[in-house]
Structure formats: C-alpha cells, structure tokens
PDB file of N, CA and C in Angstrom:
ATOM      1  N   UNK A   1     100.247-114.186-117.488  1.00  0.00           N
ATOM      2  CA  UNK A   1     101.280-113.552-116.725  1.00  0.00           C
ATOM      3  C   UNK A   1     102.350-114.545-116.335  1.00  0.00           C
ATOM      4  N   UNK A   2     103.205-114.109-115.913  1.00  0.00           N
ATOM      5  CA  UNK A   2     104.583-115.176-115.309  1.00  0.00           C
ATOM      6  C   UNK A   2     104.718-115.499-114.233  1.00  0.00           C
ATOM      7  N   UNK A   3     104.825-116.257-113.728  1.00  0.00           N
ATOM      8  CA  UNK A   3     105.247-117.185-111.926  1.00  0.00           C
ATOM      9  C   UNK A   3     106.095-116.219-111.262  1.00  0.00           C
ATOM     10  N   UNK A   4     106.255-116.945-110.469  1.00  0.00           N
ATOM     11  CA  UNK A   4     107.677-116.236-109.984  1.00  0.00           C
ATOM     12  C   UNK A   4     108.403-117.488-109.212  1.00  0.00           C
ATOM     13  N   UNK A   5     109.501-117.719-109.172  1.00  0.00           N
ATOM     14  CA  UNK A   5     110.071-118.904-108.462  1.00  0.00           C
ATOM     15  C   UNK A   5     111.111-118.515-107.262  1.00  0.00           C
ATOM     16  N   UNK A   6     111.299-118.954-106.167  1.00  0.00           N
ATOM     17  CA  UNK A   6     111.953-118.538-105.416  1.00  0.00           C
ATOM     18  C   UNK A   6     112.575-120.206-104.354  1.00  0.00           C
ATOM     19  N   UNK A   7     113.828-119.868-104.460  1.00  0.00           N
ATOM     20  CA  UNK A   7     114.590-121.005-103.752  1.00  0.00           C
ATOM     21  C   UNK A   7     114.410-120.765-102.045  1.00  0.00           C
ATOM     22  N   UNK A   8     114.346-121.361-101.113  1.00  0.00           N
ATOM     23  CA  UNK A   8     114.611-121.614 -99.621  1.00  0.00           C
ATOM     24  C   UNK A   8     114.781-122.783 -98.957  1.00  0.00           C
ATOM     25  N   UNK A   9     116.330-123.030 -98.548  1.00  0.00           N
ATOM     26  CA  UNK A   9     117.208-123.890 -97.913  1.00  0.00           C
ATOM     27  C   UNK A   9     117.098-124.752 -99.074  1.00  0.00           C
ATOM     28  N   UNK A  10     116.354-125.980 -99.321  1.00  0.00           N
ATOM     29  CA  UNK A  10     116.962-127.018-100.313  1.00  0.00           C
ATOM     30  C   UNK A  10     115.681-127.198-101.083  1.00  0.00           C
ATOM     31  N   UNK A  11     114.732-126.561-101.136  1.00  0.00           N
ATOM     32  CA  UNK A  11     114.019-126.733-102.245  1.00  0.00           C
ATOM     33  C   UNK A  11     113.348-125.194-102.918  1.00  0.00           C
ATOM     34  N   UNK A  12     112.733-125.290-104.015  1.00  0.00           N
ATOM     35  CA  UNK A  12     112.637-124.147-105.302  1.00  0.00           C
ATOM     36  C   UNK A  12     111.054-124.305-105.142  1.00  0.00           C
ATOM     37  N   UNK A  13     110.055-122.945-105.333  1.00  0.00           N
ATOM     38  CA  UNK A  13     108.571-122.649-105.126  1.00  0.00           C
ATOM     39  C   UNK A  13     108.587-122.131-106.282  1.00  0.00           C
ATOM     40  N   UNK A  14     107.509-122.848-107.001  1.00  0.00           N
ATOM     41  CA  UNK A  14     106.831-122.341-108.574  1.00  0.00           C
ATOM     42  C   UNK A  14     105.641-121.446-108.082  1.00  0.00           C
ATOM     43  N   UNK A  15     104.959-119.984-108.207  1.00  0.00           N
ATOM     44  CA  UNK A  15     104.043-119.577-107.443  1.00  0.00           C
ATOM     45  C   UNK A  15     103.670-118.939-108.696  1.00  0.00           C
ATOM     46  N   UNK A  16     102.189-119.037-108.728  1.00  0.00           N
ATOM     47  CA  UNK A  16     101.166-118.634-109.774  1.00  0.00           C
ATOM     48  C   UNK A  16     101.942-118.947-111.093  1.00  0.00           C
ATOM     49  N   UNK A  17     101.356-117.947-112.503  1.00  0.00           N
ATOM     50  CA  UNK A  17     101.548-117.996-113.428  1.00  0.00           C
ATOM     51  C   UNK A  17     100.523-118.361-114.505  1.00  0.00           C
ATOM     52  N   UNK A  18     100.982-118.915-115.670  1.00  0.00           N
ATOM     53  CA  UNK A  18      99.254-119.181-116.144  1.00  0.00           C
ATOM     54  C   UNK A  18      99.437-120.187-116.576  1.00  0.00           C
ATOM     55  N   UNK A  19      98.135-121.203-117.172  1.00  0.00           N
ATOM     56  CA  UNK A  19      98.376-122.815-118.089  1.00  0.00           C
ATOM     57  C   UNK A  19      98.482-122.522-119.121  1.00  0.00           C
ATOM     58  N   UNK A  20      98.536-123.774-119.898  1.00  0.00           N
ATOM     59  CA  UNK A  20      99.327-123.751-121.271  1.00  0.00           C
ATOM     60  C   UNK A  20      97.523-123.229-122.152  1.00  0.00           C
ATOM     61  N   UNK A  21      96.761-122.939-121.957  1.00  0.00           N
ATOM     62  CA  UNK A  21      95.707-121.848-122.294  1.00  0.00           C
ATOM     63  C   UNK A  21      95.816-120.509-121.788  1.00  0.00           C
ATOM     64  N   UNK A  22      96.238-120.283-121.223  1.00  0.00           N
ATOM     65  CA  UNK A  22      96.665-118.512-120.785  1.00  0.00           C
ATOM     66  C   UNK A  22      95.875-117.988-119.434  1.00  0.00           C
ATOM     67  N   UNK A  23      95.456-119.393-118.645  1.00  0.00           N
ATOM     68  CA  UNK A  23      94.712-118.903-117.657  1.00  0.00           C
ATOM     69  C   UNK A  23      95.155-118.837-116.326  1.00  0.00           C
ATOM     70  N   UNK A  24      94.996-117.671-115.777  1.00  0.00           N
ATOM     71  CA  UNK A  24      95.621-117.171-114.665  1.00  0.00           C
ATOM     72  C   UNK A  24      95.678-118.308-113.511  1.00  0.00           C
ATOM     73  N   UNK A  25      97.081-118.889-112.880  1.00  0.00           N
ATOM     74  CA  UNK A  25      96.170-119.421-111.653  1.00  0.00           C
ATOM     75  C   UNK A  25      97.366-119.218-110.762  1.00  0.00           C
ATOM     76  N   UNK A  26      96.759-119.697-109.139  1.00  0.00           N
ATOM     77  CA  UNK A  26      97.638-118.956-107.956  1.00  0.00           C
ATOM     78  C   UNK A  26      98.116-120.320-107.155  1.00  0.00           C
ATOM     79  N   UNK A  27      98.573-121.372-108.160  1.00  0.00           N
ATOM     80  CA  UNK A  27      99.264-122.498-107.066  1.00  0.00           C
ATOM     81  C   UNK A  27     100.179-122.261-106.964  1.00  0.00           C
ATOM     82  N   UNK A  28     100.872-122.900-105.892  1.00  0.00           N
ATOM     83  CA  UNK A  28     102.616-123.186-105.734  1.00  0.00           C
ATOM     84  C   UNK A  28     103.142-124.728-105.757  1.00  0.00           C
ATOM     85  N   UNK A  29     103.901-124.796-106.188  1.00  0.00           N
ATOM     86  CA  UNK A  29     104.255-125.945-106.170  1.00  0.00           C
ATOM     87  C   UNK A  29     106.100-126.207-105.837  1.00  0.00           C
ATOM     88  N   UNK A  30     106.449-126.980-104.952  1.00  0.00           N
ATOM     89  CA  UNK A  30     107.684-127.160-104.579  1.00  0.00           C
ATOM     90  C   UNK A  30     108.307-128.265-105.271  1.00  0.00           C
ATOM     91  N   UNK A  31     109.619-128.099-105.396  1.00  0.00           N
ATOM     92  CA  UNK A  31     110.647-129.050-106.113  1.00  0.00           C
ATOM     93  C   UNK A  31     111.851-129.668-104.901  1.00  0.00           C
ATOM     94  N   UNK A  32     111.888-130.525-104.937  1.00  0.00           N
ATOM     95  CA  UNK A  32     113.190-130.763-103.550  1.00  0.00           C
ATOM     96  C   UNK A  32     113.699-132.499-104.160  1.00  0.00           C
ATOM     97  N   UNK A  33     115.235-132.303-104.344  1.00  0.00           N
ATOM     98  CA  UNK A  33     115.845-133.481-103.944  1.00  0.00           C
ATOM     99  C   UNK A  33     116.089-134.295-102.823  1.00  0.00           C
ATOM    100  N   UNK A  34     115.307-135.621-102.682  1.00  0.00           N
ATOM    101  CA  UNK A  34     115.712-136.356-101.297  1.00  0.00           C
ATOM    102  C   UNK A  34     115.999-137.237-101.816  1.00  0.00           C
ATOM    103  N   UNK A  35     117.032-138.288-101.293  1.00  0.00           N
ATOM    104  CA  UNK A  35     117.874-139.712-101.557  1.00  0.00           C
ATOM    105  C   UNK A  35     118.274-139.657-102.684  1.00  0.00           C
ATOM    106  N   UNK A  36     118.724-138.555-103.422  1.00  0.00           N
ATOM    107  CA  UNK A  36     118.414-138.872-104.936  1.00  0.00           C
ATOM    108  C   UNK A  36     117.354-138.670-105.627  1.00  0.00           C
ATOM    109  N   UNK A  37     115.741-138.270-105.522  1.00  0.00           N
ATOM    110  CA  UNK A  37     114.939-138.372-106.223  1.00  0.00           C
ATOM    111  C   UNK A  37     113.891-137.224-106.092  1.00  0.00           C
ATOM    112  N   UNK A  38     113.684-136.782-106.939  1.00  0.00           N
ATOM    113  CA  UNK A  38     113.092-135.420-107.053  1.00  0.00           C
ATOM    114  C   UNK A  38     111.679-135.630-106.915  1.00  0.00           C
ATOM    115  N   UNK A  39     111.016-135.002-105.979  1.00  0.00           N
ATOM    116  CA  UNK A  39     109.866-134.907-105.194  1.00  0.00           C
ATOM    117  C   UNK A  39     109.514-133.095-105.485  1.00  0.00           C
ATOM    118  N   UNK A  40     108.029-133.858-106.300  1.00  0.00           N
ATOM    119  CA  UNK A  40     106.882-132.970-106.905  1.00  0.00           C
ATOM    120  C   UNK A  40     105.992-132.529-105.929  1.00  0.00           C
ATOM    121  N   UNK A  41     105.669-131.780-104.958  1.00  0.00           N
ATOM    122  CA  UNK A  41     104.817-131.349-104.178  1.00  0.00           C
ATOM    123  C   UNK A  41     104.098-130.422-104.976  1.00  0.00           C
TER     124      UNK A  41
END
C-alpha cells in the first residue's frame, strides 16, 4: 500500500507504507532542515 506524507510548520511526516518487499509497516518518519542540514528522524 502507499504512505501518506503530510507537511507541518517546517518539517514533512512519511507515515506507513510498505518496504522494498511489499510489507506493510506503520512508521513515521520526519524530514526537517536545520543550519543547513537535513535531519532524518
């Protein structure tokens, strides 16, 4: 199935979706620029 991504104030939420095997899973993961440098949560 597909994620869904959603932006709030200055950073972007990756939520569920599946791995590169097709298996369902329910993390989120955040994207945010600080000083310049993009921070993987």
């Amino acid at each position: 199935g597909y994620g869904v991504s959603v932006n709030y104030g200055d950073e972007i939420f990756l939520i569920g979706g599946e791995n590169a095997k097709g298996k369902p899973v329910s993390s989120v993961t955040s994207f945010t620029v600080r000083d310049g440098k993009l921070l993987i949560e």
